[in-house]
N, C-alpha and C. Protein backbone atom coordinates (compact mmCIF):
# COMPACT_ATOMS: atom_id res chain seq x y z
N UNK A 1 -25.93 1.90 -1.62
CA UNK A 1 -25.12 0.76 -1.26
C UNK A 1 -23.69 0.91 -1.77
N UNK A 2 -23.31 1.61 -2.95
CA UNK A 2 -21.74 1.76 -3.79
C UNK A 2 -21.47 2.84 -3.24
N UNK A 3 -21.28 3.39 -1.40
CA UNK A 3 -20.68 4.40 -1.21
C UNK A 3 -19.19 4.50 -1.27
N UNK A 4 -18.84 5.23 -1.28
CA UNK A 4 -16.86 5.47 -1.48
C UNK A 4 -16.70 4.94 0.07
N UNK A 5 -15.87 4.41 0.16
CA UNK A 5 -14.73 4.61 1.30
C UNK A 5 -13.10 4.52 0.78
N UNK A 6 -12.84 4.92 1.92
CA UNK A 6 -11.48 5.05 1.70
C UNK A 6 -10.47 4.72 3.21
N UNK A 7 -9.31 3.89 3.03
CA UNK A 7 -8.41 3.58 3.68
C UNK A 7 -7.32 4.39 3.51
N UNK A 8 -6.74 4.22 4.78
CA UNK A 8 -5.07 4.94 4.73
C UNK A 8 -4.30 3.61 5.39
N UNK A 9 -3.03 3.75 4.97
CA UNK A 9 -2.44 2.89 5.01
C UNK A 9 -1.05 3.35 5.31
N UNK A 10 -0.06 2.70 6.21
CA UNK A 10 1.25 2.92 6.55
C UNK A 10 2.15 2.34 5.39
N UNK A 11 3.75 3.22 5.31
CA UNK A 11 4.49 2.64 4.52
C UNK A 11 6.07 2.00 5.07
N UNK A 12 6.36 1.85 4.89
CA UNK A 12 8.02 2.03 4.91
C UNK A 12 8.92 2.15 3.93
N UNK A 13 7.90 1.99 2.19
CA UNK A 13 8.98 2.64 1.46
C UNK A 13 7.73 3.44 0.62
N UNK A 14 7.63 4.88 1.10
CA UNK A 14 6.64 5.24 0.55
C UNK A 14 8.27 6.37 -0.05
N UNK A 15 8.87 6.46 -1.30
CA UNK A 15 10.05 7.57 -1.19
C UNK A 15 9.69 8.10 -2.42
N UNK A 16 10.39 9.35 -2.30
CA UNK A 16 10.63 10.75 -3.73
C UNK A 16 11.98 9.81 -4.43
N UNK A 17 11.84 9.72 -5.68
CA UNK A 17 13.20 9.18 -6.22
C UNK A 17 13.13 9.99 -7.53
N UNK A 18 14.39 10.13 -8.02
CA UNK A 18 14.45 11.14 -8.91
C UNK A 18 14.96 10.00 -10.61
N UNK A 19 14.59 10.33 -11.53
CA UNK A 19 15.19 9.42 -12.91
C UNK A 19 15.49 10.22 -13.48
N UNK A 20 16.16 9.65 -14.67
CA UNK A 20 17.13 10.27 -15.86
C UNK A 20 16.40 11.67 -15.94
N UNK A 21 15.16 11.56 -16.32
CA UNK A 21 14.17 12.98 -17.17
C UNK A 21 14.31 14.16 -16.31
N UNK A 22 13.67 14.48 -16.60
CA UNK A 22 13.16 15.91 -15.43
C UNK A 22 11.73 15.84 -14.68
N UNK A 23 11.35 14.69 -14.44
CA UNK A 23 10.68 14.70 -13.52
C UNK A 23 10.84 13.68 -12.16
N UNK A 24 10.06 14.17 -11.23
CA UNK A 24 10.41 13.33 -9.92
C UNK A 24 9.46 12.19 -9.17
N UNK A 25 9.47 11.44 -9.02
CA UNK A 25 8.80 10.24 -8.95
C UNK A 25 8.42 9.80 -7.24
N UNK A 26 7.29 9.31 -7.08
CA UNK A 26 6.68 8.97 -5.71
C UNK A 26 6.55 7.17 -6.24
N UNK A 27 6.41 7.01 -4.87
CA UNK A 27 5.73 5.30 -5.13
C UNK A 27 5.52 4.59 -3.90
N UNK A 28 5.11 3.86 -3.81
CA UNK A 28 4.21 3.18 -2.48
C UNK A 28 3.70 2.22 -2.88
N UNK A 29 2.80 1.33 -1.80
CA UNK A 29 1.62 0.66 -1.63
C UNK A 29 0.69 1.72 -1.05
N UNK A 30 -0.44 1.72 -2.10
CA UNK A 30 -1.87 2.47 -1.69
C UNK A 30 -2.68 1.10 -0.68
N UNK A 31 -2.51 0.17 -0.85
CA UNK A 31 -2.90 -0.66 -0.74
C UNK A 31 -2.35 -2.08 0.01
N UNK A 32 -2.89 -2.42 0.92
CA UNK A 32 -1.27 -3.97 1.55
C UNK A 32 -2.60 -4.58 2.24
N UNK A 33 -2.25 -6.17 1.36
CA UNK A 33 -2.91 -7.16 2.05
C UNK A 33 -2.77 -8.21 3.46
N UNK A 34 -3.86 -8.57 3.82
CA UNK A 34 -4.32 -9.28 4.52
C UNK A 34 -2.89 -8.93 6.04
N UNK A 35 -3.69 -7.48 5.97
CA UNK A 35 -3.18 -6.82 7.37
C UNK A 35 -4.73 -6.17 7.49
N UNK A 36 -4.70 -6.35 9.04
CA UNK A 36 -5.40 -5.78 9.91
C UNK A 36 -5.44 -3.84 10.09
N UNK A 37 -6.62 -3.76 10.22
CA UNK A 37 -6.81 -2.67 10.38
C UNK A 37 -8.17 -2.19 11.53
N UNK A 38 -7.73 -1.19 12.47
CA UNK A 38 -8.73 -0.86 13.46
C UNK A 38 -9.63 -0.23 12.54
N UNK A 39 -10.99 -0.06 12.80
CA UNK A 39 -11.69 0.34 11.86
C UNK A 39 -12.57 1.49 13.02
N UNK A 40 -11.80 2.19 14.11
CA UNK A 40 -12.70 2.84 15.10
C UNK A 40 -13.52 2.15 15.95
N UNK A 41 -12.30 1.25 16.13
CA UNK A 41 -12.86 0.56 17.38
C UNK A 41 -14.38 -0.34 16.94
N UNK A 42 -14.59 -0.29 15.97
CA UNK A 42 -16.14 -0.92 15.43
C UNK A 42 -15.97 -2.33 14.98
N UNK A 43 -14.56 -2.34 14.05
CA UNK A 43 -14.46 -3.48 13.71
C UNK A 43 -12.92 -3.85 12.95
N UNK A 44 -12.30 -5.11 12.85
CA UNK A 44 -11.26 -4.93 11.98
C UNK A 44 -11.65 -4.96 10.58
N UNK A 45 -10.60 -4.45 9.64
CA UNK A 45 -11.01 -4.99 8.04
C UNK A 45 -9.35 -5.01 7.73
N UNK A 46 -9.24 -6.52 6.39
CA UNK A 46 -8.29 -6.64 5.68
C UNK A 46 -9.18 -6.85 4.40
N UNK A 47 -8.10 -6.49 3.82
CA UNK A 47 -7.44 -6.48 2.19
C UNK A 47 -7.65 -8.31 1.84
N UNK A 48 -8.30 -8.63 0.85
CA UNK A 48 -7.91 -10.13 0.68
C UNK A 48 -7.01 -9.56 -0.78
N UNK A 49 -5.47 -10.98 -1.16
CA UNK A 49 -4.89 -10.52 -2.01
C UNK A 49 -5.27 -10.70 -3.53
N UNK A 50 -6.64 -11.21 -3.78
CA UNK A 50 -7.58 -11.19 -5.37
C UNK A 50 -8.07 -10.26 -5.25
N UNK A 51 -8.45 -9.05 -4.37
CA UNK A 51 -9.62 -7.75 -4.00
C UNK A 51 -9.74 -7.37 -5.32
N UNK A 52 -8.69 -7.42 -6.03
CA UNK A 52 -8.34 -5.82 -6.88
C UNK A 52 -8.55 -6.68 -8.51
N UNK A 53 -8.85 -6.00 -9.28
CA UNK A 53 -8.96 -6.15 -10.88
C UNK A 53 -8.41 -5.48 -11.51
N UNK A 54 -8.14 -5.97 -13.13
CA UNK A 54 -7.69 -4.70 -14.21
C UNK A 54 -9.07 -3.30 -14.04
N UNK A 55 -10.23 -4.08 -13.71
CA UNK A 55 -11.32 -3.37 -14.12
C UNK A 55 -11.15 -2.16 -13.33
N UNK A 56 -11.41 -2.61 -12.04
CA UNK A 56 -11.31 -1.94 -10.58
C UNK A 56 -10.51 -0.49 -10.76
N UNK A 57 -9.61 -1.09 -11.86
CA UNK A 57 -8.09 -0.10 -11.52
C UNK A 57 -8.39 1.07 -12.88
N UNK A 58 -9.50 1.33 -13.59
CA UNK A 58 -9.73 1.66 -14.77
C UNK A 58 -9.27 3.01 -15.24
N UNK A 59 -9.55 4.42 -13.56
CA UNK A 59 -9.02 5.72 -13.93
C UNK A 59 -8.93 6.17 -12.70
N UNK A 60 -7.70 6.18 -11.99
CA UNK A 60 -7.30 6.44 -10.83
C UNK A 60 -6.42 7.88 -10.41
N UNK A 61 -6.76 8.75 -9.76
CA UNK A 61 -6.09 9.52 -9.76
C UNK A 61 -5.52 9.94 -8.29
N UNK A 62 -4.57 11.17 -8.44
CA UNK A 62 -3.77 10.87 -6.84
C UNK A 62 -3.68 11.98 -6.16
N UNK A 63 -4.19 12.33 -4.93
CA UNK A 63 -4.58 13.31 -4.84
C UNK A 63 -3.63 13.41 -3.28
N UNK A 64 -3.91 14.30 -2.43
CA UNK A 64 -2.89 14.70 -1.08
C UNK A 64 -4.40 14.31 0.41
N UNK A 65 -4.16 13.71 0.64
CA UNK A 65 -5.34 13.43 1.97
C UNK A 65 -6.74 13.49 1.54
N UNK A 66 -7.00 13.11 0.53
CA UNK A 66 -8.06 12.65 -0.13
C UNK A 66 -8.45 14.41 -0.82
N UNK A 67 -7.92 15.18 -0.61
CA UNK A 67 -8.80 16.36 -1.12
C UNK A 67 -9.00 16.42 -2.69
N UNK A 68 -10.46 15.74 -2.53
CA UNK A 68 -10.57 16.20 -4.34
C UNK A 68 -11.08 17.55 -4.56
N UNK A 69 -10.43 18.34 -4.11
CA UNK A 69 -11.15 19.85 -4.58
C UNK A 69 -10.17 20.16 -5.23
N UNK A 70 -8.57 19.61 -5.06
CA UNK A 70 -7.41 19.89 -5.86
C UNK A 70 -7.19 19.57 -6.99
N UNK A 71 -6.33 19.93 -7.74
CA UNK A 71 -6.21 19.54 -9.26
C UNK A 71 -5.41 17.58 -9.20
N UNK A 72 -5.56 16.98 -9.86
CA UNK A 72 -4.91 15.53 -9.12
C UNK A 72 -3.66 15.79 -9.86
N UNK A 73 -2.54 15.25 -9.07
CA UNK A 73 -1.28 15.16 -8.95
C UNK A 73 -0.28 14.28 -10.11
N UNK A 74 -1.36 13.34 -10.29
CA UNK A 74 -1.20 12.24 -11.51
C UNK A 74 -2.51 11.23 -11.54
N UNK A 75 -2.13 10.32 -12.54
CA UNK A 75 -3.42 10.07 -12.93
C UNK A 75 -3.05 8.88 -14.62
N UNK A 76 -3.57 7.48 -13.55
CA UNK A 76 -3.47 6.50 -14.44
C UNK A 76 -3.69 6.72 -16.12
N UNK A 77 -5.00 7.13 -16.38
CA UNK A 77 -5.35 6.77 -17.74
C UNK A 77 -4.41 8.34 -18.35
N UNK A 78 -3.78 9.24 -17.89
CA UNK A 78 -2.92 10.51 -18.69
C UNK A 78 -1.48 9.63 -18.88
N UNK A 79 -1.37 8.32 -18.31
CA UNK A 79 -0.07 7.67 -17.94
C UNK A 79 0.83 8.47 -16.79
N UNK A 80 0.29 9.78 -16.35
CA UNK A 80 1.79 9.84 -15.10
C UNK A 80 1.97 9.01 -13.66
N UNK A 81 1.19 8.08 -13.60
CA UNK A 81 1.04 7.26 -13.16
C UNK A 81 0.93 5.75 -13.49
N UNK A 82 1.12 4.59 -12.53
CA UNK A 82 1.04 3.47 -13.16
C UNK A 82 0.82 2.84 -11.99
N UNK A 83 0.16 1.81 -11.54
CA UNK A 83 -0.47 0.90 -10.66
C UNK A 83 -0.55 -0.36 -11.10
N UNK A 84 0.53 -1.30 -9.84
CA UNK A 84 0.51 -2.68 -10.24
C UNK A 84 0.20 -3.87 -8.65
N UNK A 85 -0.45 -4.73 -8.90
CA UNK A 85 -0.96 -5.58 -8.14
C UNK A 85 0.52 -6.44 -7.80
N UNK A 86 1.20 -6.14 -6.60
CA UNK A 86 1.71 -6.55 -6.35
C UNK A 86 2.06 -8.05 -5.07
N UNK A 87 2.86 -8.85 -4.65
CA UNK A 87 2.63 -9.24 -3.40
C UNK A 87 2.43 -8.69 -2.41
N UNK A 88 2.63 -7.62 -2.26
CA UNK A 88 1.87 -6.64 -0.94
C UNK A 88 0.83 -6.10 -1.37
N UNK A 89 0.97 -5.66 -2.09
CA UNK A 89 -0.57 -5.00 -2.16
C UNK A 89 -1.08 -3.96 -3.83
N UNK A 90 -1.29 -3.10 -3.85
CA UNK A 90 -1.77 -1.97 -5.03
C UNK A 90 -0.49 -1.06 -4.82
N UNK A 91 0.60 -1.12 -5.90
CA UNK A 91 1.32 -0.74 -5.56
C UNK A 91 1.50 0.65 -6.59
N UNK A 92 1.90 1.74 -6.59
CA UNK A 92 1.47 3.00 -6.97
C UNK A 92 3.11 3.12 -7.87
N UNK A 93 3.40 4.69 -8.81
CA UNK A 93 4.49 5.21 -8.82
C UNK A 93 3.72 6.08 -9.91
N UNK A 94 4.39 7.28 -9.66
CA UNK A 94 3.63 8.67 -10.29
C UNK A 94 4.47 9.57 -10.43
N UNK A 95 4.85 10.28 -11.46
CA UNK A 95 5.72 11.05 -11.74
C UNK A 95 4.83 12.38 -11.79
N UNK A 96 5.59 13.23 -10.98
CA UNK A 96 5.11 14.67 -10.38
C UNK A 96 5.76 15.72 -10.99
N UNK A 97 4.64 16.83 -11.56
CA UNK A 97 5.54 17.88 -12.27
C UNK A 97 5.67 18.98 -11.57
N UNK A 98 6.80 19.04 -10.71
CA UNK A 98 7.16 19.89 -9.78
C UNK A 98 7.85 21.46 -10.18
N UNK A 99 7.92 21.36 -11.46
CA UNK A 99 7.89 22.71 -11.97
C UNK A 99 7.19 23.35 -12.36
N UNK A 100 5.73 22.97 -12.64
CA UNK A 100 4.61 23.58 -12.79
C UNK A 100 3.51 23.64 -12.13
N UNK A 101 3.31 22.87 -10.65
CA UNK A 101 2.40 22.48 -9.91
C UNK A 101 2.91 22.41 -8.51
N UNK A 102 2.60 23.61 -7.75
CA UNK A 102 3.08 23.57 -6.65
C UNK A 102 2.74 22.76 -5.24
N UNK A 103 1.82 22.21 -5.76
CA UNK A 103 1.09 20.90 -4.62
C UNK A 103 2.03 19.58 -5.18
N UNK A 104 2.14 19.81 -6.23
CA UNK A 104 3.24 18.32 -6.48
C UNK A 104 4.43 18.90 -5.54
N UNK A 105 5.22 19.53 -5.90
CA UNK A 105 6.09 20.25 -5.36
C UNK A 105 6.47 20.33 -4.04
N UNK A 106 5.50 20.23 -3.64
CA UNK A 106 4.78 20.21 -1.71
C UNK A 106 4.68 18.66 -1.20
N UNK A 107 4.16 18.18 -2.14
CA UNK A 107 4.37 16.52 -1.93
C UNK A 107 5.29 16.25 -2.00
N UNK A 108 6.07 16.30 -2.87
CA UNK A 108 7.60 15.28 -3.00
C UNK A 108 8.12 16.16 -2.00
N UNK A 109 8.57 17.14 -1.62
CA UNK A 109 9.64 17.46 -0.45
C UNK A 109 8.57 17.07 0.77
N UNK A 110 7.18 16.84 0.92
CA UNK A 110 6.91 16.26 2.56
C UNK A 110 7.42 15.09 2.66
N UNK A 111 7.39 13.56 0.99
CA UNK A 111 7.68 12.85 1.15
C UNK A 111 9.16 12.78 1.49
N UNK A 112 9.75 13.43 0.62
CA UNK A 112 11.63 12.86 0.71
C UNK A 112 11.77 13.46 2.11
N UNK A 113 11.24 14.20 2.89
CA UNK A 113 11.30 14.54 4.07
C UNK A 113 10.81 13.66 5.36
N UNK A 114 10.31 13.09 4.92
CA UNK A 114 9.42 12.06 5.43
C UNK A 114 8.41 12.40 6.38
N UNK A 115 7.99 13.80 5.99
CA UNK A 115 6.42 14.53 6.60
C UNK A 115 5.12 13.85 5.91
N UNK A 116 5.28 13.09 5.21
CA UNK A 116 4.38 11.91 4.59
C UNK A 116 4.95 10.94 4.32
N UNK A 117 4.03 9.71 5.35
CA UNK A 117 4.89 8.34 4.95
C UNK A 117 4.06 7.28 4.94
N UNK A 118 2.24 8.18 4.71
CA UNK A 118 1.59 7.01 4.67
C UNK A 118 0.89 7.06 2.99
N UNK A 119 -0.11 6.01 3.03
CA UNK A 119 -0.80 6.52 1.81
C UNK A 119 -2.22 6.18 1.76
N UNK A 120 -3.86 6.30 1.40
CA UNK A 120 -4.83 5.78 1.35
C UNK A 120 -5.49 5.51 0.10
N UNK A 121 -6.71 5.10 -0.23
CA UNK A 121 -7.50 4.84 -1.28
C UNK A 121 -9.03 4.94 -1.02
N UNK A 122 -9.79 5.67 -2.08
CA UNK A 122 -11.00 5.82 -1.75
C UNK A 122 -11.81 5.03 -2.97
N UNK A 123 -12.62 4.03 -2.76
CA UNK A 123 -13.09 2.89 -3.28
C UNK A 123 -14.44 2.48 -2.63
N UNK A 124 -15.08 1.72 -3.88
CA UNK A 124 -16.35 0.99 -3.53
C UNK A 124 -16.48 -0.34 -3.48
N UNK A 125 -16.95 -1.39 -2.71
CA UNK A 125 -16.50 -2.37 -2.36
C UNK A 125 -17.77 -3.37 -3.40
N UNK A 126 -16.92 -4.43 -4.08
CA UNK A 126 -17.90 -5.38 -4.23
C UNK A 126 -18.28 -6.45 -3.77
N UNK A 127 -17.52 -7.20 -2.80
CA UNK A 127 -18.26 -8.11 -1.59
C UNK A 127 -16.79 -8.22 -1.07
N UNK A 128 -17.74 -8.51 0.51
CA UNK A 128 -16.69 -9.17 1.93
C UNK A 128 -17.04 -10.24 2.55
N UNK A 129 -16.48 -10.39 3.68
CA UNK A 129 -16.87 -11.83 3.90
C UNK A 129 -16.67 -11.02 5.64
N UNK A 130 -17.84 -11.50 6.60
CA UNK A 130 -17.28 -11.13 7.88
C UNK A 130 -16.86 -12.51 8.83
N UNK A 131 -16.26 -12.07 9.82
CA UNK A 131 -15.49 -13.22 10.33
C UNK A 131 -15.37 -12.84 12.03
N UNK A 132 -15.73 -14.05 12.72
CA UNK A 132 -15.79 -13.81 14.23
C UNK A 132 -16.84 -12.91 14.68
N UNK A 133 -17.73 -12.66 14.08
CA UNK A 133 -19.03 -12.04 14.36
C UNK A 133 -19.35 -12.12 16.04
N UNK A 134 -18.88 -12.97 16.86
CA UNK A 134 -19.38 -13.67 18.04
C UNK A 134 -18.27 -12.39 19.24
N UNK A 135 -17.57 -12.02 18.52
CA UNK A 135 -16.38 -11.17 18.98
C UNK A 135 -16.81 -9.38 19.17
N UNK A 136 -16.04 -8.66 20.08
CA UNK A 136 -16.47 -7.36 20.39
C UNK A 136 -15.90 -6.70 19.16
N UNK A 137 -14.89 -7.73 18.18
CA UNK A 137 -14.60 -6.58 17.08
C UNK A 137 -14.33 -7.69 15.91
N UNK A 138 -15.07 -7.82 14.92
CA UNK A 138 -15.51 -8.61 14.15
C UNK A 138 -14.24 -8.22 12.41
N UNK A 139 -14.19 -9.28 11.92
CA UNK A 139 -13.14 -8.64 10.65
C UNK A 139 -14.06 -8.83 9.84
N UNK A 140 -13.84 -7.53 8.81
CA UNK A 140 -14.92 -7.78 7.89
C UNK A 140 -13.21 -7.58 6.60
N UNK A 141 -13.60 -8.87 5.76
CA UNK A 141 -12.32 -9.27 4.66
C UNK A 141 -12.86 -8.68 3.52
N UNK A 142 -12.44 -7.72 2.61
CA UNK A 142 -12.88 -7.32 2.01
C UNK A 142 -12.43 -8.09 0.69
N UNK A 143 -13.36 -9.10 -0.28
CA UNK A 143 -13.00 -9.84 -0.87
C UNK A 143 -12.74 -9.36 -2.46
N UNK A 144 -13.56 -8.10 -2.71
CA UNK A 144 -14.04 -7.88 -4.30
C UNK A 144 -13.78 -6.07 -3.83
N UNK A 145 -12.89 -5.47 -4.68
CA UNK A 145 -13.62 -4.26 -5.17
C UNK A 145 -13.97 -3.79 -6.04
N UNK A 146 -14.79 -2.69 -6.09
CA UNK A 146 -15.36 -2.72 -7.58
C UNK A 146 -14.98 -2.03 -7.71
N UNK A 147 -14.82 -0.74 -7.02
CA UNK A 147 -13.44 0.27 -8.00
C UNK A 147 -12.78 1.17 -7.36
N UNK A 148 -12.00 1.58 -7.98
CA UNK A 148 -10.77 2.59 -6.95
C UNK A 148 -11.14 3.99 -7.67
N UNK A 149 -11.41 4.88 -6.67
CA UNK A 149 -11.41 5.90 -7.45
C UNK A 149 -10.02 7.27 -7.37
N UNK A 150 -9.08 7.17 -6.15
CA UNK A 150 -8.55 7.29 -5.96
C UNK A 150 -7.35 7.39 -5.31
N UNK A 151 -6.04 7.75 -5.04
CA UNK A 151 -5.24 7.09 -4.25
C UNK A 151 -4.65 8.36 -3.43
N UNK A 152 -4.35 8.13 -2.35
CA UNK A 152 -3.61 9.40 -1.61
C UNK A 152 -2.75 9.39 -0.65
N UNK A 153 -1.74 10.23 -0.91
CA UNK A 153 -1.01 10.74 0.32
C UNK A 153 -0.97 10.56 1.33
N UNK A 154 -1.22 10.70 2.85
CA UNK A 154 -1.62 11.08 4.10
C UNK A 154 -0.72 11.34 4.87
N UNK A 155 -0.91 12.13 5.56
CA UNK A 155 -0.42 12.20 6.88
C UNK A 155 -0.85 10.97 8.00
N UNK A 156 -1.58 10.37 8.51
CA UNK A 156 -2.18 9.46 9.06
C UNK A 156 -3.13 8.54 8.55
N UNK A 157 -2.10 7.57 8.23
CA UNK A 157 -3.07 6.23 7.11
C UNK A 157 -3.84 5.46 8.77
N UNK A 158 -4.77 4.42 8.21
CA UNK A 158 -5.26 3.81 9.02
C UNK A 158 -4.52 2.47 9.35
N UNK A 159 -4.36 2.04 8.14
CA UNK A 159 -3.59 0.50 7.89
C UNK A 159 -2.22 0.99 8.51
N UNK A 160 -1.75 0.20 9.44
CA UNK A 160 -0.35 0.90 10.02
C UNK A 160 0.34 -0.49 10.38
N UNK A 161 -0.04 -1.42 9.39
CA UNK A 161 1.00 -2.91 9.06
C UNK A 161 2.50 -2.56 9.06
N UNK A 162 3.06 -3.04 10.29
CA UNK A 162 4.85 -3.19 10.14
C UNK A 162 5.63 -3.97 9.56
N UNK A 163 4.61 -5.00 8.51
CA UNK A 163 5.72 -5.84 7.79
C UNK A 163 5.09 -5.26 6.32
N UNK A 164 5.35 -3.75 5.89
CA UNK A 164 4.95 -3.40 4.53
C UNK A 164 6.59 -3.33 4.18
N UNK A 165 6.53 -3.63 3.19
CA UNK A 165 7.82 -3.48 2.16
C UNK A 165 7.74 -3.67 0.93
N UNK A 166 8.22 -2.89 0.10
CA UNK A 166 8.63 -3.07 -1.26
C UNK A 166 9.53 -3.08 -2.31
C-alpha cells in the first residue's frame, strides 16, 4: 500500500544562481499546490496546501530524473540543501558542488540553460480524498503525505501549472 510515486512538475523560476562562496545554487518548487495534473488520461490529481509536514520532509535528497543509481546531488539532512513549505508549494534550493561532481556540473548548466525547467518528487501518500467520481476523469486531492523521499530535476514534469511562481 506505501508505494513511491512520484510527480514532475513545471517551473518558471526553476534558475542556477550563483552567491558570495564558491558554490552554485538551484531552486524551485518540487512541489505546487492545488493545480491540476493529467494523471494519463486516468485521472486528475492536486496537491492540497497542508499535504506536506516537518515529518514528511525528514531526509530528502536530489537527484536528475529520478535516477537513484546516481550519487545525490544534495541532500537535506548533509544541509546542502534546504526545503520550505511555501505558498506555492515545497519549495527546494541546493547548493551544487560543481567542482567536484560532474552531474552537478551538468545540472546547473542544463538549468541556467534552460534544458531543465521542470522538477518532480518521489513520495508515499498518506490519504486523499477523490472527487467527481461520476466523471470520465475523477481528481484524486492528495490530502496527507507521508513522506518525500526525493526531489528531481526533469526534463518533462507532469504538473505543467502556468501560474507557478516564486
Amino acid at each position: 500500500m506505501n508505494q513511491i510515486e512520484q510527480r514532475c512538475f513545471d517551473f518558471k523560476e526553476f534558475r542556477a544562481v550563483t552567491s558570495e562562496g564558491s558554490g552554485k545554487f538551484i531552486e524551485g518548487h518540487a512541489a505546487v499546490f492545488d493545480q491540476k495534473a493529467n494523471m494519463s488520461g486516468y485521472y486528475f490529481e492536486e496537491i492540497d496546501k497542508d499535504a506536506f509536514s516537518e515529518e514528511s520532509l525528514r531526509d530528502v535528497a536530489l537527484f536528475v530524473n529520478h535516477d537513484r543509481s546516481k550519487i545525490p546531488l544534495a541532500r537535506n539532512t548533509s544541509g546542502t540543501m534546504t526545503l520550505l513549505i511555501d505558498d506555492v508549494g515545497l519549495k527546494i534550493r541546493a547548493e551544487l558542488d560543481i567542482e567536484n561532481n560532474t552531474d552537478a556540473k551538468a545540472l546547473y548548466s542544463a538549468v541556467s540553460r534552460g534544458d531543465i525547467s521542470g522538477m518532480s518528487f518521489a513520495f508515499t501518500v498518506g490519504s486523499v480524498e477523490w472527487h467527481n467520481l461520476e466523471s470520465d476523469m475523477p481528481t484524486r486531492r492528495i490530502t496527507k503525505i507521508q513522506r518525500v523521499y526525493e526531489v528531481s530535476a526533469v526534463v518533462y514534469p507532469v504538473y505543467e501549472g502556468t501560474d507557478i511562481s516564486a
